[in-house]
Protein backbone atom coordinates (compact mmCIF):
# COMPACT_ATOMS: atom_id res chain seq x y z
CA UNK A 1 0.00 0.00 0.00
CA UNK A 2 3.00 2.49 0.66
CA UNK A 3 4.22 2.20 -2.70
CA UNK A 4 1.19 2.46 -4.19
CA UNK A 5 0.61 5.85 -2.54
CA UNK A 6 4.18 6.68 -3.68
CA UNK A 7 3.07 6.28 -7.51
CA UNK A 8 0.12 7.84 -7.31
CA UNK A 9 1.87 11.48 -5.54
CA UNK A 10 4.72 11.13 -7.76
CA UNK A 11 2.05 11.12 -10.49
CA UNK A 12 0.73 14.10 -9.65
CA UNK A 13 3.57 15.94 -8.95
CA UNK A 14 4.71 15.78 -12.85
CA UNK A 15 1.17 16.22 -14.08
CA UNK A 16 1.31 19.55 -13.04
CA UNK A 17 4.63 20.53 -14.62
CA UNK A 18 4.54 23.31 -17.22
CA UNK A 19 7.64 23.95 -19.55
CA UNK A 20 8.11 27.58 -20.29
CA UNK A 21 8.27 29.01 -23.71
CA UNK A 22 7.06 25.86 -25.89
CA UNK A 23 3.34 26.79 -25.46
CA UNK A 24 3.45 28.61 -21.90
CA UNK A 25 0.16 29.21 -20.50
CA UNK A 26 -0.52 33.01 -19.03
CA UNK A 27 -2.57 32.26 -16.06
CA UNK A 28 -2.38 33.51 -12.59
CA UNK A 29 -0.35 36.94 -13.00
CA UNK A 30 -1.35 37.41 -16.12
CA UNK A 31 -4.98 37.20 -15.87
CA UNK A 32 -5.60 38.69 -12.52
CA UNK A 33 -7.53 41.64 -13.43
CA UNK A 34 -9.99 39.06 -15.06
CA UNK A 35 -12.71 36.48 -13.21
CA UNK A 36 -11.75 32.76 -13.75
CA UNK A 37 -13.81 30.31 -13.21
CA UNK A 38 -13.49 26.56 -13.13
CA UNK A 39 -16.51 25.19 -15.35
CA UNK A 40 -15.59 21.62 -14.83
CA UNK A 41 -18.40 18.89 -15.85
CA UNK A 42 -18.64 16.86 -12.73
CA UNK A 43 -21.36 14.64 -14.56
CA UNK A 44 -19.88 11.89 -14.73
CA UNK A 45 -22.65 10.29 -16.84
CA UNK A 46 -21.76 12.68 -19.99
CA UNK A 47 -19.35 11.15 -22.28
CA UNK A 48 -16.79 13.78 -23.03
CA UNK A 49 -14.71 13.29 -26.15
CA UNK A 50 -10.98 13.12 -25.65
CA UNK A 51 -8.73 14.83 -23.12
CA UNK A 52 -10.23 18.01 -21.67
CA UNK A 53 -7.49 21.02 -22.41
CA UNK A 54 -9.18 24.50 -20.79
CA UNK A 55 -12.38 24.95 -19.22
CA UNK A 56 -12.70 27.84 -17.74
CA UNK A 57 -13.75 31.92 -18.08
CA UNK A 58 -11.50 34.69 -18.84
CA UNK A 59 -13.08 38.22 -19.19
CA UNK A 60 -15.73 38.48 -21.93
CA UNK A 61 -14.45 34.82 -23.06
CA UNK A 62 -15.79 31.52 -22.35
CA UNK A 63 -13.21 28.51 -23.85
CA UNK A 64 -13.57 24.40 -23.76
CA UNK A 65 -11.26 22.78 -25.09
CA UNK A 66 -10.73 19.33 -25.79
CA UNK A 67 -8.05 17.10 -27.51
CA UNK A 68 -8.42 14.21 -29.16
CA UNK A 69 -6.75 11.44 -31.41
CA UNK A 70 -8.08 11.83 -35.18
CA UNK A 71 -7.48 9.73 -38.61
CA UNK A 72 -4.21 10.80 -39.45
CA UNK A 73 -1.29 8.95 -38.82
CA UNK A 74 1.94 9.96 -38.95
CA UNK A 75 4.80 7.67 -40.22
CA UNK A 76 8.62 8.17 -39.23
CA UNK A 77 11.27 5.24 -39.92
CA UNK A 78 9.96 2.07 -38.63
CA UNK A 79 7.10 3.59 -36.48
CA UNK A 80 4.10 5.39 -36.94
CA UNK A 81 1.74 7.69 -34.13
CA UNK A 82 -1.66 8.80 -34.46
CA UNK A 83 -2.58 12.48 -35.10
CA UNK A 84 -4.48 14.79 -33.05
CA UNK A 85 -7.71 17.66 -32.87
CA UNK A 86 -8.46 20.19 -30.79
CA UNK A 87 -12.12 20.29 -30.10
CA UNK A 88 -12.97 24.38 -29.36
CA UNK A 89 -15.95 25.81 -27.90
CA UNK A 90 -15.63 29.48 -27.65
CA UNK A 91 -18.15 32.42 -26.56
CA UNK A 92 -17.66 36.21 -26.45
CA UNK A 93 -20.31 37.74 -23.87
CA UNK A 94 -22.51 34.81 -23.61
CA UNK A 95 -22.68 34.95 -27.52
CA UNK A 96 -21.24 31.70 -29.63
CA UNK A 97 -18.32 32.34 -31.52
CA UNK A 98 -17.59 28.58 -31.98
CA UNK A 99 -19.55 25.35 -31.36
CA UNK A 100 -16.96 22.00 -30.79
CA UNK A 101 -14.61 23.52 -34.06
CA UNK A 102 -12.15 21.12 -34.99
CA UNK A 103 -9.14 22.35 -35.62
CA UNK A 104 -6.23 19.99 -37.08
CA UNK A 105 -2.80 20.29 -37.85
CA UNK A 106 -3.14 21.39 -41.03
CA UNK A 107 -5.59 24.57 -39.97
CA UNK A 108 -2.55 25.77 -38.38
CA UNK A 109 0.76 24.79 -40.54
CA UNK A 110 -1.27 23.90 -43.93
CA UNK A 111 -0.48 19.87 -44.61
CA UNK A 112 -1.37 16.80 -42.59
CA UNK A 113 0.38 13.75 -42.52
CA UNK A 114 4.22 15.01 -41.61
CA UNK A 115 3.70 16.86 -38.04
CA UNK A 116 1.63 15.91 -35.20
CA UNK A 117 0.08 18.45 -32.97
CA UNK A 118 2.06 17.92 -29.48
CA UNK A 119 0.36 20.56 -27.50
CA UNK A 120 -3.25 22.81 -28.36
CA UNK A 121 -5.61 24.40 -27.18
CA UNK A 122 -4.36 26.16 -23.97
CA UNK A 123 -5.08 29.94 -23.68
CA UNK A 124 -1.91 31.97 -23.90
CA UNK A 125 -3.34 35.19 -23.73
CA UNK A 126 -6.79 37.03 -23.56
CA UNK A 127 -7.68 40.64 -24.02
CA UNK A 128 -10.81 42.63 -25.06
CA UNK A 129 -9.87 42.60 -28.52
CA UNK A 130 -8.51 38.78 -28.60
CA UNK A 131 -7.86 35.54 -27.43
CA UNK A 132 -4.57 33.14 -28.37
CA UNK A 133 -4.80 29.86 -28.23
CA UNK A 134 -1.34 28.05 -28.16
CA UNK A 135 -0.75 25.22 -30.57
CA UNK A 136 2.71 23.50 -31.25
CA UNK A 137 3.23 21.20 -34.41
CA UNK A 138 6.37 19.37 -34.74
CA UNK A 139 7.69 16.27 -36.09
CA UNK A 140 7.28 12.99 -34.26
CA UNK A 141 10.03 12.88 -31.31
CA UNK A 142 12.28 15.52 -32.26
CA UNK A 143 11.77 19.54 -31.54
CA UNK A 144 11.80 20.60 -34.93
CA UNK A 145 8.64 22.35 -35.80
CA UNK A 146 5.87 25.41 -35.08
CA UNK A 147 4.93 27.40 -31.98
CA UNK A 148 1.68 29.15 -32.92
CA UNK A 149 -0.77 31.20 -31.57
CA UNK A 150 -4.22 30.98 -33.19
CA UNK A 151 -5.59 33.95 -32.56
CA UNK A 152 -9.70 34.39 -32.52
CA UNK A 153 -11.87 37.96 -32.80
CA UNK A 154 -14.97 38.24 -31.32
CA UNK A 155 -16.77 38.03 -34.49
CA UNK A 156 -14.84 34.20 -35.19
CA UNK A 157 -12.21 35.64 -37.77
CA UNK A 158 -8.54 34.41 -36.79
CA UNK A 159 -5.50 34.52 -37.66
CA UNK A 160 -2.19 32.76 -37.15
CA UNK A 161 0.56 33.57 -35.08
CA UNK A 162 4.19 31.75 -35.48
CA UNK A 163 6.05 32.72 -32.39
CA UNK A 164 10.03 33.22 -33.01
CA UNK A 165 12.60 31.03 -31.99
CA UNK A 166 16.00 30.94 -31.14
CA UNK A 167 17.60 27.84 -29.35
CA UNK A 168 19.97 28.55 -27.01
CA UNK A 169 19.42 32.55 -26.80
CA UNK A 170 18.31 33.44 -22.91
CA UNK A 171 15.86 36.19 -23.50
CA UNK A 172 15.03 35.43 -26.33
CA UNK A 173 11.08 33.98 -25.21
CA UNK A 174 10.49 37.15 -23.40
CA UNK A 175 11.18 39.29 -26.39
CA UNK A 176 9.04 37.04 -28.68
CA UNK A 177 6.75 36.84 -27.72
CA UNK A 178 6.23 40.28 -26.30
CA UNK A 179 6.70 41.62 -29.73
CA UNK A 180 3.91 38.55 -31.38
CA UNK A 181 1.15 39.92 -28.56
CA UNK A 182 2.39 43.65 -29.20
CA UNK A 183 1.88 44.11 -32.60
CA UNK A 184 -0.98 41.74 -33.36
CA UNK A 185 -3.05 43.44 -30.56
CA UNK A 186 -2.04 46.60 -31.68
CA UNK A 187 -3.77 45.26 -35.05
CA UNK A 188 -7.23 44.22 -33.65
CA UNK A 189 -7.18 47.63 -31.59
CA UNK A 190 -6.79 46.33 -28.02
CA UNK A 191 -7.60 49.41 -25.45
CA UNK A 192 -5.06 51.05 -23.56
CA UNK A 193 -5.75 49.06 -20.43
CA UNK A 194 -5.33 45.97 -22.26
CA UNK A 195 -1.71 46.86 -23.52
CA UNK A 196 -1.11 48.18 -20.26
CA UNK A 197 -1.55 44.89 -18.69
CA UNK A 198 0.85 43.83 -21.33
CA UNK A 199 3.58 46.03 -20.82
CA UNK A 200 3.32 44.52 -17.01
CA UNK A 201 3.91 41.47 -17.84
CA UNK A 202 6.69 41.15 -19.99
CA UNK A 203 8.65 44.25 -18.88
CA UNK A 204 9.80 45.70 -15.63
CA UNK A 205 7.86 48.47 -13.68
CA UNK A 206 9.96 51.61 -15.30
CA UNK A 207 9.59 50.50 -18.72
CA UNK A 208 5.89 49.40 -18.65
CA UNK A 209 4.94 53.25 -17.05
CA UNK A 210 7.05 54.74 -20.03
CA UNK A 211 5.58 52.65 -22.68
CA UNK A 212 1.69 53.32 -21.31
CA UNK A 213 2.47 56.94 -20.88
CA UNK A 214 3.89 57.17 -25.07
CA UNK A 215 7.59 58.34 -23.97
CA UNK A 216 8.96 55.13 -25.41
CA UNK A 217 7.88 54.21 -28.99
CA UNK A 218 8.67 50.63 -30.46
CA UNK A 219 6.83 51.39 -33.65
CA UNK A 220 6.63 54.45 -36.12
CA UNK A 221 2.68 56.00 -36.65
CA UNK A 222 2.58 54.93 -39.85
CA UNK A 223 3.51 50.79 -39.28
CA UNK A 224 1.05 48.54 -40.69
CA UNK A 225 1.14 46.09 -37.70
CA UNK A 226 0.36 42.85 -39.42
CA UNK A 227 2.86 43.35 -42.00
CA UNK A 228 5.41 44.15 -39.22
CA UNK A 229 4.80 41.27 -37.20
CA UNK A 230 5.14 38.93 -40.98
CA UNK A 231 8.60 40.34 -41.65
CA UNK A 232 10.01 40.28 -38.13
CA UNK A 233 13.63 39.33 -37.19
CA UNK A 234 14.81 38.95 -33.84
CA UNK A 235 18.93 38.62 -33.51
CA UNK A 236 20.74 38.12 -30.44
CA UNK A 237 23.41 40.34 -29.16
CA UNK A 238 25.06 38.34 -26.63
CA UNK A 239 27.24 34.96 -27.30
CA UNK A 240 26.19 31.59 -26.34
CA UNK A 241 29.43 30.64 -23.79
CA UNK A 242 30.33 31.46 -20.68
CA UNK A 243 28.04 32.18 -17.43
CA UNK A 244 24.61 33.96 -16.81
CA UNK A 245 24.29 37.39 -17.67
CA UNK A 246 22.94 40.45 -16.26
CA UNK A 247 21.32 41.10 -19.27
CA UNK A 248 20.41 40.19 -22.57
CA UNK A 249 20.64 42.36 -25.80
CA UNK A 250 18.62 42.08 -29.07
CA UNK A 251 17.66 43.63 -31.87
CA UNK A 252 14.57 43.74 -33.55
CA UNK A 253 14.02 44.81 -37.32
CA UNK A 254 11.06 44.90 -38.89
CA UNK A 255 9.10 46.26 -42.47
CA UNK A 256 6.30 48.51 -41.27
CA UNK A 257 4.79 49.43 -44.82
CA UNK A 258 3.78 46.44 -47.34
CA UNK A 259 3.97 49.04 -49.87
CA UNK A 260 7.63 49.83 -49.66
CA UNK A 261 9.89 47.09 -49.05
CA UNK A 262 12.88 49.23 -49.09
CA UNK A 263 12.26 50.52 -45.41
CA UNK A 264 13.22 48.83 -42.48
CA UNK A 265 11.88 50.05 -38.83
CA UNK A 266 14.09 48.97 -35.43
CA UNK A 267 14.86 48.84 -31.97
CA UNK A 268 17.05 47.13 -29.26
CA UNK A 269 15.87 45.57 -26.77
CA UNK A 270 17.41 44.45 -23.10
CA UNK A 271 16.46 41.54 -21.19
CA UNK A 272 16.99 41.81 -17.42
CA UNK A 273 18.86 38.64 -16.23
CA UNK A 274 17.37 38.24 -12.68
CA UNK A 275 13.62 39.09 -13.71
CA UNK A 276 13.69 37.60 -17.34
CA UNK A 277 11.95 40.61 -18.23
CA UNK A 278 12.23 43.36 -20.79
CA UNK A 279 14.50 46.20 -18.64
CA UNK A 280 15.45 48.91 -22.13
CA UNK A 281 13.95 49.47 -25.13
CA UNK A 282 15.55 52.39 -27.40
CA UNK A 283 17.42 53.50 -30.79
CA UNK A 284 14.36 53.35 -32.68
CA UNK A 285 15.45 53.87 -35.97
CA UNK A 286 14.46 53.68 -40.20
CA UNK A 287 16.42 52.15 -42.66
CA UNK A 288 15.68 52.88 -46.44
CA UNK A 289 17.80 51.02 -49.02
């Protein structure tokens, strides 16, 4: 009987492991200006389909979520593993703006059949404007593939989101996908309060105030934000050797009009070693070739 008790804690002790950056969910600090809810069927009588991902309220948004195998399988060298859906049920307000959608792994990287869908369906981030939903594609036991965010309007148009990577940079997350939730909420029109809560997340306390308050720009008045996000490149400043820093430079370059490909927007970034979040942001500055 004692070791069966051992199993069962040591169970769920790595059940509730999350890995950062591949697909992290932005719960507790992030969503504490909103109600959450658990909405958990306790009926156990009601035959739920597949593995139940998010159930729960954020804001204006209801979510269910639900994974399960599908008919694809994917073959690699002698093996082969099944495929799998995410089941979403998603309301704005009480109001539907999806009823058990399926959504595969070729809705987010456009083929079946080569990558399976290793995580989906978690909410990564929730605003007025928009909710992401974090989806990662890759191929069958190795880590080359797609972190995505699918994002969803209130009206049930979407979009999706591939989240930069760079193995091995420190940082590197924290400016990714600071800049992915920046610009494409910029695009949907998120409200002040909204990017607010945004800036206090993913930077410290002195450059969140400057950012909400306009005295730090990271984009020009005239960027199309989309487009900016589309042609975003993220390089490291810092080697790869040696011990922990203090911080962590980057810069960011981007094209802010789809009309003129010979301008290029930019700014560099620090990462603050001890916080892991974003500490500077200056030299804006315009290319044209």
């Amino acid at each position: 009987m004692r070791n069966f008790i051992n199993v069962v804690f040591l169970t769920f002790i790595v059940s509730i492991l999350i890995v950062a950056c591949n697909g992290r969910r932005k719960t507790d600090d992030t969503m504490s200006q909103y109600t959450i809810e658990d909405s958990v069927n306790e009926n156990k009588s009601e035959q739920i389909r597949g593995r139940v991902i998010e159930d729960t309220v954020i804001g204006h948004w209801t979510v269910k979520a639900l994974k399960d195998s599908n008919d694809v399988t994917v073959r690699r060298h002698d093996w082969a593993v099944r495929d799998s859906s995410v089941y979403l049920t998603l309301s704005y307000d009480k109001k539907v703006v999806y009823a058990d959608k399926e959504i595969r792994t070729m809705d987010v990287v456009g083929n079946e059949g080569e990558y399976i869908m290793q995580w989906g369906g978690y909410v990564f981030w929730a605003s007025d404007s928009a909710i992401y939903v974090s989806f990662g594609c890759f191929l069958p036991d190795t880590d080359d593939g797609w972190n995505m965010l699918y994002q969803i309007l209130p009206d049930g148009k979407s979009d999706i989101i591939v989240l930069q990577e760079y193995m091995g940079a420190d940082g590197f997350c924290v400016v990714a996908e600071f800049m992915a939730l920046y610009l494409n909420e910029r695009a949907v029109g998120a409200s002040a309060d909204d990017l607010k809560r945004l800036f206090g997340y993913y930077c410290t306390k002195e450059v969140a105030d400057k950012l909400a308050a306009g005295t730090i720009k990271i984009v020009s008045d005239d960027t199309d934000f989309q487009y900016a996000y589309k042609t975003i490149k993220i390089e490291p400043q810092d080697g790869f050797s040696g011990p922990p820093l203090d911080k962590y430079s980057f810069m960011v370059e981007f094209k802010p009009n789809p009309k003129d490909e010979n301008i290029t927007d930019g700014i560099f970034i620090e990462v603050d070693g001890s916080s892991n979040k974003i500490s500077k942001i200056d030299a804006e500055y315009r290319k044209v070739i």
